[in-house]
PDB file of N, CA and C in Angstrom:
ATOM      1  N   UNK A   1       2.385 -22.966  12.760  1.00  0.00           N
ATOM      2  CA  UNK A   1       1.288 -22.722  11.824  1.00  0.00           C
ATOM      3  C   UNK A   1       1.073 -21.223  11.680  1.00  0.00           C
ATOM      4  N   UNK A   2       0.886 -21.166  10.494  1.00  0.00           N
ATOM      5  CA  UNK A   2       0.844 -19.623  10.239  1.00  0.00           C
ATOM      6  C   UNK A   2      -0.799 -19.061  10.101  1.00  0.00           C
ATOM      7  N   UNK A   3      -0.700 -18.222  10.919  1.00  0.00           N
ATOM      8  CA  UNK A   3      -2.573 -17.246  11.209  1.00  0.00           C
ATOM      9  C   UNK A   3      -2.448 -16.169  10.807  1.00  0.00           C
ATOM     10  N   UNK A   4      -3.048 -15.653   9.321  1.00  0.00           N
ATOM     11  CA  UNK A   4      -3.065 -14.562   8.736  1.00  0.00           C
ATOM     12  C   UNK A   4      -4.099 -14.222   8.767  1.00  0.00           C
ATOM     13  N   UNK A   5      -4.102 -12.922   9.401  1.00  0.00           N
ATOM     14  CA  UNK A   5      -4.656 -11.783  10.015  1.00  0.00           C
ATOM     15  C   UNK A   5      -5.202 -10.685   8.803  1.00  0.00           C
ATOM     16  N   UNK A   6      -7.023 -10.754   8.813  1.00  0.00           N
ATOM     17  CA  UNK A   6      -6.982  -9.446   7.838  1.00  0.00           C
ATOM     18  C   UNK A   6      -6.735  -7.895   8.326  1.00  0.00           C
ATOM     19  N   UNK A   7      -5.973  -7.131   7.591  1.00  0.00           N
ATOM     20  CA  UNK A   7      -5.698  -5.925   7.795  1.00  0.00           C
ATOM     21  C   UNK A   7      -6.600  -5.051   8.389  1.00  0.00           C
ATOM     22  N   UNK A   8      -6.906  -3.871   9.265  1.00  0.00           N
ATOM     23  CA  UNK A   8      -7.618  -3.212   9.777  1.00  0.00           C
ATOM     24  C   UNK A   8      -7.261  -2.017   9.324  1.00  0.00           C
ATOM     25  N   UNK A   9      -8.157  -0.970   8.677  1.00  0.00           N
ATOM     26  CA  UNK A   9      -7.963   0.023   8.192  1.00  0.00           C
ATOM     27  C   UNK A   9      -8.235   1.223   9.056  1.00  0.00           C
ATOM     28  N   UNK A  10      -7.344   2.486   9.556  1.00  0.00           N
ATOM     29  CA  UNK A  10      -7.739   3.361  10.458  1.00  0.00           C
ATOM     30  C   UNK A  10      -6.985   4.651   9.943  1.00  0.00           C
ATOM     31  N   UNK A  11      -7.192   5.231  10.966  1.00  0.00           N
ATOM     32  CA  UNK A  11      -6.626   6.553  11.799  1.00  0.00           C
ATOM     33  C   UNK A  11      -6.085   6.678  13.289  1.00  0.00           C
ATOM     34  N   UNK A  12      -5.234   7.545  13.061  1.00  0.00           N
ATOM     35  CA  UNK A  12      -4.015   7.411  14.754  1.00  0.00           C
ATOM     36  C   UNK A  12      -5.051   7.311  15.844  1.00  0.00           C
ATOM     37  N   UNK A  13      -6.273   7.904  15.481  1.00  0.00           N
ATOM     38  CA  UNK A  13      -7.114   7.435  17.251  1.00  0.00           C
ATOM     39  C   UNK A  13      -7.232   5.565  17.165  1.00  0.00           C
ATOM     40  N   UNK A  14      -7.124   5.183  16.066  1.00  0.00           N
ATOM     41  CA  UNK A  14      -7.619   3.195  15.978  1.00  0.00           C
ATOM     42  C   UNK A  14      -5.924   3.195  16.424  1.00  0.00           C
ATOM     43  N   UNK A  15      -4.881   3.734  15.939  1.00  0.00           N
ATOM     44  CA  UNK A  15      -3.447   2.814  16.200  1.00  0.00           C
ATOM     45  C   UNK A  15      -3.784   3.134  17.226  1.00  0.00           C
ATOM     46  N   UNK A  16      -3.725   4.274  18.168  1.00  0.00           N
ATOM     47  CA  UNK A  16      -3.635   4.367  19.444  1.00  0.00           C
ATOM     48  C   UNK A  16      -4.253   3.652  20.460  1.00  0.00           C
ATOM     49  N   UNK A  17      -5.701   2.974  20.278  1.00  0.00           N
ATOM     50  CA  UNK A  17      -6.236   1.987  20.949  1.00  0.00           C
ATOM     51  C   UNK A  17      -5.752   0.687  20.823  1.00  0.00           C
ATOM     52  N   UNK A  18      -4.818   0.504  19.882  1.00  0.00           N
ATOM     53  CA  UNK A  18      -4.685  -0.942  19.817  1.00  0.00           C
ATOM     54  C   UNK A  18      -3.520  -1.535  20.472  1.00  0.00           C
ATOM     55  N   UNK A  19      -3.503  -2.736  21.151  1.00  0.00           N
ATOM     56  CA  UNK A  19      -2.224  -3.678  21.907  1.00  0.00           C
ATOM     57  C   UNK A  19      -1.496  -3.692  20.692  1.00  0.00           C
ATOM     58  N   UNK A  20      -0.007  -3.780  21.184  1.00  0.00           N
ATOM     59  CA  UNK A  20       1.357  -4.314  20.666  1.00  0.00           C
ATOM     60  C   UNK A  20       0.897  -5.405  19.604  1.00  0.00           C
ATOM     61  N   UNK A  21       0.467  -5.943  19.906  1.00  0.00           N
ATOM     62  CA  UNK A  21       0.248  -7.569  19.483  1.00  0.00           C
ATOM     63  C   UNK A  21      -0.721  -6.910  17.997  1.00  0.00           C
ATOM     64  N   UNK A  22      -1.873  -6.173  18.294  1.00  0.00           N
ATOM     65  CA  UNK A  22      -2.391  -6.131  16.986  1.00  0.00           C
ATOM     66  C   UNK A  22      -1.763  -5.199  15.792  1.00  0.00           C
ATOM     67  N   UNK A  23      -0.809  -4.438  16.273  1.00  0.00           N
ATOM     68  CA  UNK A  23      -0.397  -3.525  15.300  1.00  0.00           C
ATOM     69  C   UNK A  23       0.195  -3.766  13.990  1.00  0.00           C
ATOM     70  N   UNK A  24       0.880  -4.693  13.929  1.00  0.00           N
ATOM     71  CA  UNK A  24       1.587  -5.568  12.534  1.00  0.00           C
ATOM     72  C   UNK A  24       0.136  -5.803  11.345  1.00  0.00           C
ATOM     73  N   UNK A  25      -1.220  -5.808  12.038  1.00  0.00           N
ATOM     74  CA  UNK A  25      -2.330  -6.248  11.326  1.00  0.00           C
ATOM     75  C   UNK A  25      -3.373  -4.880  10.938  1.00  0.00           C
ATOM     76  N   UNK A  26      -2.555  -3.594  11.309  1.00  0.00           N
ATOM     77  CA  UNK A  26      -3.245  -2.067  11.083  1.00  0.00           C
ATOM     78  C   UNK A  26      -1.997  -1.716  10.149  1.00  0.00           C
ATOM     79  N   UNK A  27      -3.221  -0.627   8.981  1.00  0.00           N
ATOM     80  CA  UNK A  27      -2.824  -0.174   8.044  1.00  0.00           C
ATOM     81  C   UNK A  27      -3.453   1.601   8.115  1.00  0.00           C
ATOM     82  N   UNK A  28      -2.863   2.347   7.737  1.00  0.00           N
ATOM     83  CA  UNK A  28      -3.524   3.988   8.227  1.00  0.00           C
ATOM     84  C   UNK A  28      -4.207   3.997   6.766  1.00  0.00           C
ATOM     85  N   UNK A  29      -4.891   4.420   7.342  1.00  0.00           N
ATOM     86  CA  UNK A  29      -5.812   4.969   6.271  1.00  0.00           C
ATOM     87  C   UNK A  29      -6.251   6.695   6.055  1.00  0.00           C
ATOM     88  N   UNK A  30      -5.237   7.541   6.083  1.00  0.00           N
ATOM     89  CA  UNK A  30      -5.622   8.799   5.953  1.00  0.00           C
ATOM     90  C   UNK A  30      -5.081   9.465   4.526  1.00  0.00           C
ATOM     91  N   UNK A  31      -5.373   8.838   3.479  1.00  0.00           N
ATOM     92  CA  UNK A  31      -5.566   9.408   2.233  1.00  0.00           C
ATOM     93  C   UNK A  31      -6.572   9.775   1.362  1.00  0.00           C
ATOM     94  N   UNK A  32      -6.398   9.714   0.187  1.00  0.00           N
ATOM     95  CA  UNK A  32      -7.776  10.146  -0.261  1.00  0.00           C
ATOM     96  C   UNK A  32      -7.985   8.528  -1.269  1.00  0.00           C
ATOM     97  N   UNK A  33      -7.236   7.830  -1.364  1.00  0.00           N
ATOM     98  CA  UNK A  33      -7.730   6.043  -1.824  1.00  0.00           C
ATOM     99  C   UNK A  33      -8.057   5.171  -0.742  1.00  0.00           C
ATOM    100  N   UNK A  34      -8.841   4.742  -0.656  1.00  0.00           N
ATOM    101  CA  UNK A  34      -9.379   3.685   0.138  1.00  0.00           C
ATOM    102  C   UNK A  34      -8.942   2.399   0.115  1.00  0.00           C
ATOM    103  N   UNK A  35      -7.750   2.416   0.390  1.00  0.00           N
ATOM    104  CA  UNK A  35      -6.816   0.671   0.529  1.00  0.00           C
ATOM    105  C   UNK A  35      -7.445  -0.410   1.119  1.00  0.00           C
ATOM    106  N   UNK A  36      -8.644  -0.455   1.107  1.00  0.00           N
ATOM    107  CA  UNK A  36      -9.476  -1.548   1.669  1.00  0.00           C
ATOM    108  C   UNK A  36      -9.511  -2.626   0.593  1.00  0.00           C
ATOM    109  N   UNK A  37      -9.574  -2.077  -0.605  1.00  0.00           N
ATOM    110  CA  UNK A  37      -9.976  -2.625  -1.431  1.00  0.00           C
ATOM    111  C   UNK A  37      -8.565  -3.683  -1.809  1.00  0.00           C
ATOM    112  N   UNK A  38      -7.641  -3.502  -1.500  1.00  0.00           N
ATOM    113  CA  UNK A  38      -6.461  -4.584  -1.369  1.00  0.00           C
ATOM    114  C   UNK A  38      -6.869  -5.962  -0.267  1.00  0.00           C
ATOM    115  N   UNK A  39      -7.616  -6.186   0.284  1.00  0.00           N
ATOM    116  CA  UNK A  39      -8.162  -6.816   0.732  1.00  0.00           C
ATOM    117  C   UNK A  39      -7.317  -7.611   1.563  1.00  0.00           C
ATOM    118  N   UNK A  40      -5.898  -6.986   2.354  1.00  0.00           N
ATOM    119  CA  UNK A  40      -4.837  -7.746   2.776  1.00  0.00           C
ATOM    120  C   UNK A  40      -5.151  -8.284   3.477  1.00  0.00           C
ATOM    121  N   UNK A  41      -4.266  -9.152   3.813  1.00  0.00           N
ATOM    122  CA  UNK A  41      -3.825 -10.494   5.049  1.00  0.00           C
ATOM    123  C   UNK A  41      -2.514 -10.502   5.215  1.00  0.00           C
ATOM    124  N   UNK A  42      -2.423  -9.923   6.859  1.00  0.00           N
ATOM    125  CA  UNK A  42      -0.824 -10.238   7.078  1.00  0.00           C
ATOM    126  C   UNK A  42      -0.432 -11.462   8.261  1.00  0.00           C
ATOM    127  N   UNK A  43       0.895 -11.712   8.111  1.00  0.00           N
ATOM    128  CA  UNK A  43       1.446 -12.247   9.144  1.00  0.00           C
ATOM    129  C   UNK A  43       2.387 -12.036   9.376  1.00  0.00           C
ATOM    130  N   UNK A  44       2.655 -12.305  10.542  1.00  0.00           N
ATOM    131  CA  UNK A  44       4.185 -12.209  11.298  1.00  0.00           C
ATOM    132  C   UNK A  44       5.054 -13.162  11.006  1.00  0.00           C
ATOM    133  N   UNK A  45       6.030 -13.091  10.717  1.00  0.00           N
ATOM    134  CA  UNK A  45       7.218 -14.078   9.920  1.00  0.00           C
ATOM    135  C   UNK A  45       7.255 -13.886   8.629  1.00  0.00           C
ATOM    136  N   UNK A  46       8.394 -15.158   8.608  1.00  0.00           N
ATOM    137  CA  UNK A  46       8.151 -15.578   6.945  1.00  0.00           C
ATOM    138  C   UNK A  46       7.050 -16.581   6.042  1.00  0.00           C
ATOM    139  N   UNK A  47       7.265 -16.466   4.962  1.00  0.00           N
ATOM    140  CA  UNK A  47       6.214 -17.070   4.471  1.00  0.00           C
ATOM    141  C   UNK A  47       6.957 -17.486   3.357  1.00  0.00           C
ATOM    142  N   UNK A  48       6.098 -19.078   3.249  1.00  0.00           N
ATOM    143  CA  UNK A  48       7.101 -19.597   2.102  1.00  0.00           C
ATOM    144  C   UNK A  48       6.180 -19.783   1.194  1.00  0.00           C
ATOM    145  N   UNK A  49       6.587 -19.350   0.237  1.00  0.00           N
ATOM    146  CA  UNK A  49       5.709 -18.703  -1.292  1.00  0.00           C
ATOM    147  C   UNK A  49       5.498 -20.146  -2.050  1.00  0.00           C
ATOM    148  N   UNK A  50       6.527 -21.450  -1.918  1.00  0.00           N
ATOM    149  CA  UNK A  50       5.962 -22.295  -2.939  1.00  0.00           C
ATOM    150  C   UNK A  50       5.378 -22.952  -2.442  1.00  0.00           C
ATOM    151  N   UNK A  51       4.198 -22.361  -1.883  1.00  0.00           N
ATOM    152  CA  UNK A  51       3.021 -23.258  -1.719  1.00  0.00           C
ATOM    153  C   UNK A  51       1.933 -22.525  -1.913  1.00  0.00           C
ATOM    154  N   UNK A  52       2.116 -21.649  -2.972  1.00  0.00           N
ATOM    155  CA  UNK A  52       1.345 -20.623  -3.916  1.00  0.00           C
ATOM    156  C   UNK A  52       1.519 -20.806  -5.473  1.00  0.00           C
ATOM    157  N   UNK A  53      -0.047 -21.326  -5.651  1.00  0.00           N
ATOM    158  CA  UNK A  53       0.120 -21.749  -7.251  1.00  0.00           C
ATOM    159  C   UNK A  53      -0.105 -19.598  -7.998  1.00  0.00           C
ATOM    160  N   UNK A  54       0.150 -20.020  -9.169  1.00  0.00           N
ATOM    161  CA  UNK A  54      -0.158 -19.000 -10.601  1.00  0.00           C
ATOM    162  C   UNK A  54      -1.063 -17.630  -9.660  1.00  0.00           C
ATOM    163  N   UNK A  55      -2.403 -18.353  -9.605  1.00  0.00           N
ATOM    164  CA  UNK A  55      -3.414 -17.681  -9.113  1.00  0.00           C
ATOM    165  C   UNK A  55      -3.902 -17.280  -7.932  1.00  0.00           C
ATOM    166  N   UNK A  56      -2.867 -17.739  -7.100  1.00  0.00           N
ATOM    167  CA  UNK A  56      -3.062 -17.459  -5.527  1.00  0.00           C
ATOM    168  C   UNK A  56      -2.601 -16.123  -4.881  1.00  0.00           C
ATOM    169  N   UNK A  57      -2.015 -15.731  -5.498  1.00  0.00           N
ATOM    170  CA  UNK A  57      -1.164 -13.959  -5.296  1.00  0.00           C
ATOM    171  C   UNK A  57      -1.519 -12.890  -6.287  1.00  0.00           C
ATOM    172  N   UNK A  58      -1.061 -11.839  -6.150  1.00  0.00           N
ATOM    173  CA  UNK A  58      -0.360 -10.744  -7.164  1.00  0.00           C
ATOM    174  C   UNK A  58       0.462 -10.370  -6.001  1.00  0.00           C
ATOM    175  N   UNK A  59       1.418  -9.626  -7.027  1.00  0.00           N
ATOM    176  CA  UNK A  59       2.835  -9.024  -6.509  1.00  0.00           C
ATOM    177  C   UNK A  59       2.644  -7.896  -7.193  1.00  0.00           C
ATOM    178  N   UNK A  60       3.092  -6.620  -5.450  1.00  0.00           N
ATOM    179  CA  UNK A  60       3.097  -5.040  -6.359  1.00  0.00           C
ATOM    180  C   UNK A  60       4.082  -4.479  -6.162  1.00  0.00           C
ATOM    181  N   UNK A  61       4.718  -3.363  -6.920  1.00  0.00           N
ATOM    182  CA  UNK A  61       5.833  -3.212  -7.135  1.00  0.00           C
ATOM    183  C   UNK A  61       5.713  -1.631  -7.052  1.00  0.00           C
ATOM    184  N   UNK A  62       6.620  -0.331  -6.905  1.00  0.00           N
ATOM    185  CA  UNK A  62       6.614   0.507  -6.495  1.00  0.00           C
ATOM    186  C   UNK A  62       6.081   1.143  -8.339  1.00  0.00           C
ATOM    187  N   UNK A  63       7.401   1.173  -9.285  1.00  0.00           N
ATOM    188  CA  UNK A  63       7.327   1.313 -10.502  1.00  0.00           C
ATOM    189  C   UNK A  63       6.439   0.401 -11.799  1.00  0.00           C
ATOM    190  N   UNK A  64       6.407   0.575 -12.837  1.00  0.00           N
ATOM    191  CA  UNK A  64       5.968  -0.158 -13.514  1.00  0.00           C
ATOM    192  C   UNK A  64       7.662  -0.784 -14.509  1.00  0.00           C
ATOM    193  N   UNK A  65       8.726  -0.268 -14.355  1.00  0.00           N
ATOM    194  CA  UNK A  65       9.915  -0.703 -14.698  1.00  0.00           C
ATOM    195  C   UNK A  65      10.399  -2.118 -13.780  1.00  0.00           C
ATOM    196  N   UNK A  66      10.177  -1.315 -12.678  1.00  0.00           N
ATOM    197  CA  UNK A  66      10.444  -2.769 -11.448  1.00  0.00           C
ATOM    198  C   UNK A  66       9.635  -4.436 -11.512  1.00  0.00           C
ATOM    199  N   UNK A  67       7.770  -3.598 -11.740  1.00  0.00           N
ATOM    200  CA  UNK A  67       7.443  -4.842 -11.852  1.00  0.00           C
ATOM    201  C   UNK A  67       7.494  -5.569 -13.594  1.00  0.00           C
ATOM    202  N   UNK A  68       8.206  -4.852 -14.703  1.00  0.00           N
ATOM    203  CA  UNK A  68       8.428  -5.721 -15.522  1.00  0.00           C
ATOM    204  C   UNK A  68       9.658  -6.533 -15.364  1.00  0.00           C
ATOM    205  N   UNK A  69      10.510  -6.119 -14.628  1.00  0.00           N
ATOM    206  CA  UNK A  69      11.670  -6.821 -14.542  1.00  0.00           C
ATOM    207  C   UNK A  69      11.362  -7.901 -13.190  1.00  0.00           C
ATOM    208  N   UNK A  70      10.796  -7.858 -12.651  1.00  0.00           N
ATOM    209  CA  UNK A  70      10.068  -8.682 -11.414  1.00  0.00           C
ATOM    210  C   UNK A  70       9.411  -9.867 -12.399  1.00  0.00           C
ATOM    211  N   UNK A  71       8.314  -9.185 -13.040  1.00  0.00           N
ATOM    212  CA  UNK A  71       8.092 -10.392 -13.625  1.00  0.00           C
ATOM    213  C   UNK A  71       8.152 -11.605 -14.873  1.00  0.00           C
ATOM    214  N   UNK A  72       9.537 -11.262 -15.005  1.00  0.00           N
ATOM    215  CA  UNK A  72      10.509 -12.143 -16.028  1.00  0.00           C
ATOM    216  C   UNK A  72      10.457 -13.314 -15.146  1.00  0.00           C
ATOM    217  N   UNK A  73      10.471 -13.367 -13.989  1.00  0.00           N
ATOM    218  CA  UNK A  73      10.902 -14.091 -12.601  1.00  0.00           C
ATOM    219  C   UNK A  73       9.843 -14.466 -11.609  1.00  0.00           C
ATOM    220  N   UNK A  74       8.904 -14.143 -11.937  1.00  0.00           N
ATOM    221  CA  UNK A  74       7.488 -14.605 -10.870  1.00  0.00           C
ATOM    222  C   UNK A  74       6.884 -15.192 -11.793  1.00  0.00           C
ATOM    223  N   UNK A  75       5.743 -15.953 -11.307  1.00  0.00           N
ATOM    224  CA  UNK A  75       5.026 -17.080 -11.398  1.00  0.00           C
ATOM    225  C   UNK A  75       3.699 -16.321 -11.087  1.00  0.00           C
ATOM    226  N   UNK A  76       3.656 -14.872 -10.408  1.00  0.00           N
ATOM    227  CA  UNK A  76       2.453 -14.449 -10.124  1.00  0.00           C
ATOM    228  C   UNK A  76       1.905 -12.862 -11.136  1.00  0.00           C
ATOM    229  N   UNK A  77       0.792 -12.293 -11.267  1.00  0.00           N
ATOM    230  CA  UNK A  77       1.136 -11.524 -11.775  1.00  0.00           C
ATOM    231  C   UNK A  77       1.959 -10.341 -11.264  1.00  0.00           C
ATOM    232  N   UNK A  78       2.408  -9.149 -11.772  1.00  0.00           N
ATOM    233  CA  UNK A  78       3.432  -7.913 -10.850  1.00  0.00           C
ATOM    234  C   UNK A  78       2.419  -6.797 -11.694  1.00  0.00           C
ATOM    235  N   UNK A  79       2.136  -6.015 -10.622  1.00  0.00           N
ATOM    236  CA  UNK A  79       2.148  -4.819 -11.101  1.00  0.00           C
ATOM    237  C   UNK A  79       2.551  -3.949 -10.030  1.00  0.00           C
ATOM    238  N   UNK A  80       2.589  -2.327 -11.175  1.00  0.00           N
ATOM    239  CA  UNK A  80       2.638  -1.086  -9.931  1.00  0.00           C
ATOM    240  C   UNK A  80       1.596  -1.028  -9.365  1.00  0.00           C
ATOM    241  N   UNK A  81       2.015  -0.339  -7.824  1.00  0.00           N
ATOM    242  CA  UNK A  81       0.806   0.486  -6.950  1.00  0.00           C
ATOM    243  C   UNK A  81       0.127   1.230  -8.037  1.00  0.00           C
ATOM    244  N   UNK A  82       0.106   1.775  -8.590  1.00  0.00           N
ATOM    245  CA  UNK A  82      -0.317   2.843  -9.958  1.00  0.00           C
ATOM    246  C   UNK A  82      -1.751   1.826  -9.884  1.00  0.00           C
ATOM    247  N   UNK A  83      -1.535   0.869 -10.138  1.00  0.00           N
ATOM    248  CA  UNK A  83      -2.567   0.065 -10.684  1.00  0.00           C
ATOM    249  C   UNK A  83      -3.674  -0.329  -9.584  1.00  0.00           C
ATOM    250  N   UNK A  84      -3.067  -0.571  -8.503  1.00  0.00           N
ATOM    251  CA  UNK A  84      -3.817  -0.743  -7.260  1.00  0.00           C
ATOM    252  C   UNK A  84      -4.694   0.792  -7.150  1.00  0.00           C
ATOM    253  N   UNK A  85      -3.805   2.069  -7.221  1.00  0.00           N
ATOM    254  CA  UNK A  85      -4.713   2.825  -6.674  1.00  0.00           C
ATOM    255  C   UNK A  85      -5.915   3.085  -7.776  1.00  0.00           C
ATOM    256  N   UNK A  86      -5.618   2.771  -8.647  1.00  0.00           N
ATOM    257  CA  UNK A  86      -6.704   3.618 -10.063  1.00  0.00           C
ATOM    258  C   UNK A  86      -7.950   2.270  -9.211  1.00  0.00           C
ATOM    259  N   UNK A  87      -7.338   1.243  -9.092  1.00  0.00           N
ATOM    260  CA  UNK A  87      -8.507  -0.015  -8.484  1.00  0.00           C
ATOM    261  C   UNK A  87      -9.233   0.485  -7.842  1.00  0.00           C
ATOM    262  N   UNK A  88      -8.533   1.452  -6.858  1.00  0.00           N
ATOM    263  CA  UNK A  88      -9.287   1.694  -5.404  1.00  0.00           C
ATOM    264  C   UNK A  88     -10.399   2.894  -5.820  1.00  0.00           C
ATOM    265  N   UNK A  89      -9.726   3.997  -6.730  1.00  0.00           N
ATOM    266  CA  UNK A  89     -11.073   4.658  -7.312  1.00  0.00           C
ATOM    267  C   UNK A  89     -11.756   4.447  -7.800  1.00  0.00           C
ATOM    268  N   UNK A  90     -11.537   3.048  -8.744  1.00  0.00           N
ATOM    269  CA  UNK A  90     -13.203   2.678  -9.508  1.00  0.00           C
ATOM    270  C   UNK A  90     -13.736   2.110  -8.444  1.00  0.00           C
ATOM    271  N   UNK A  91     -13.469   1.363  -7.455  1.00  0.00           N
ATOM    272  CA  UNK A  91     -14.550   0.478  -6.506  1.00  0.00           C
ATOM    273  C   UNK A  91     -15.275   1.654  -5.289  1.00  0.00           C
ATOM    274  N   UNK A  92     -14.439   3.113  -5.312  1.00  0.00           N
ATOM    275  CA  UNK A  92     -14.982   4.134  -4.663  1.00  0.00           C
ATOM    276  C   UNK A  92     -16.055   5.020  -5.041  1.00  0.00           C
TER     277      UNK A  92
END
């Protein structure tokens, strides 16, 4: 059974306190966007995607070339990080 873990947002003094075990579930946070607002959940392994309808995901993609060609082929929406970060400044 798969236990997805929400992300913990820090700085090297939070990685540095944390066990082996929690690190896969820390994300650094020393920029000037606030990636909180991605609201992740990770897990360890794989994960099998068709048991994700239309609306259960987005998929992000480095470019905005990548995620049009990504999403000829997904079922979810794709966009660039581009899009995530402009997110993270309006909710800042």
């Amino acid at each position: 059974m798969l236990n997805p873990r929400k992300v913990s947002y820090g700085g090297e003094e939070l990685w540095k306190t944390l066990p082996p075990a929690d690190r896969p579930f820390f994300q650094a946070n020393d920029c000037q966007i606030d990636w909180r607002v991605e609201q992740e959940y990770r897990i360890v392994g794989d994960l099998d995607l068709s048991h994700f309808q239309p609306d259960d995901l987005i998929v992000f993609t480095k470019t905005q070339a990548e995620a049009n060609t990504l999403q000829s082929n997904s079922i979810w929406p794709v966009f660039p990080f581009d899009y995530l970060a402009e997110l993270a400044k309006i909710q800042a």
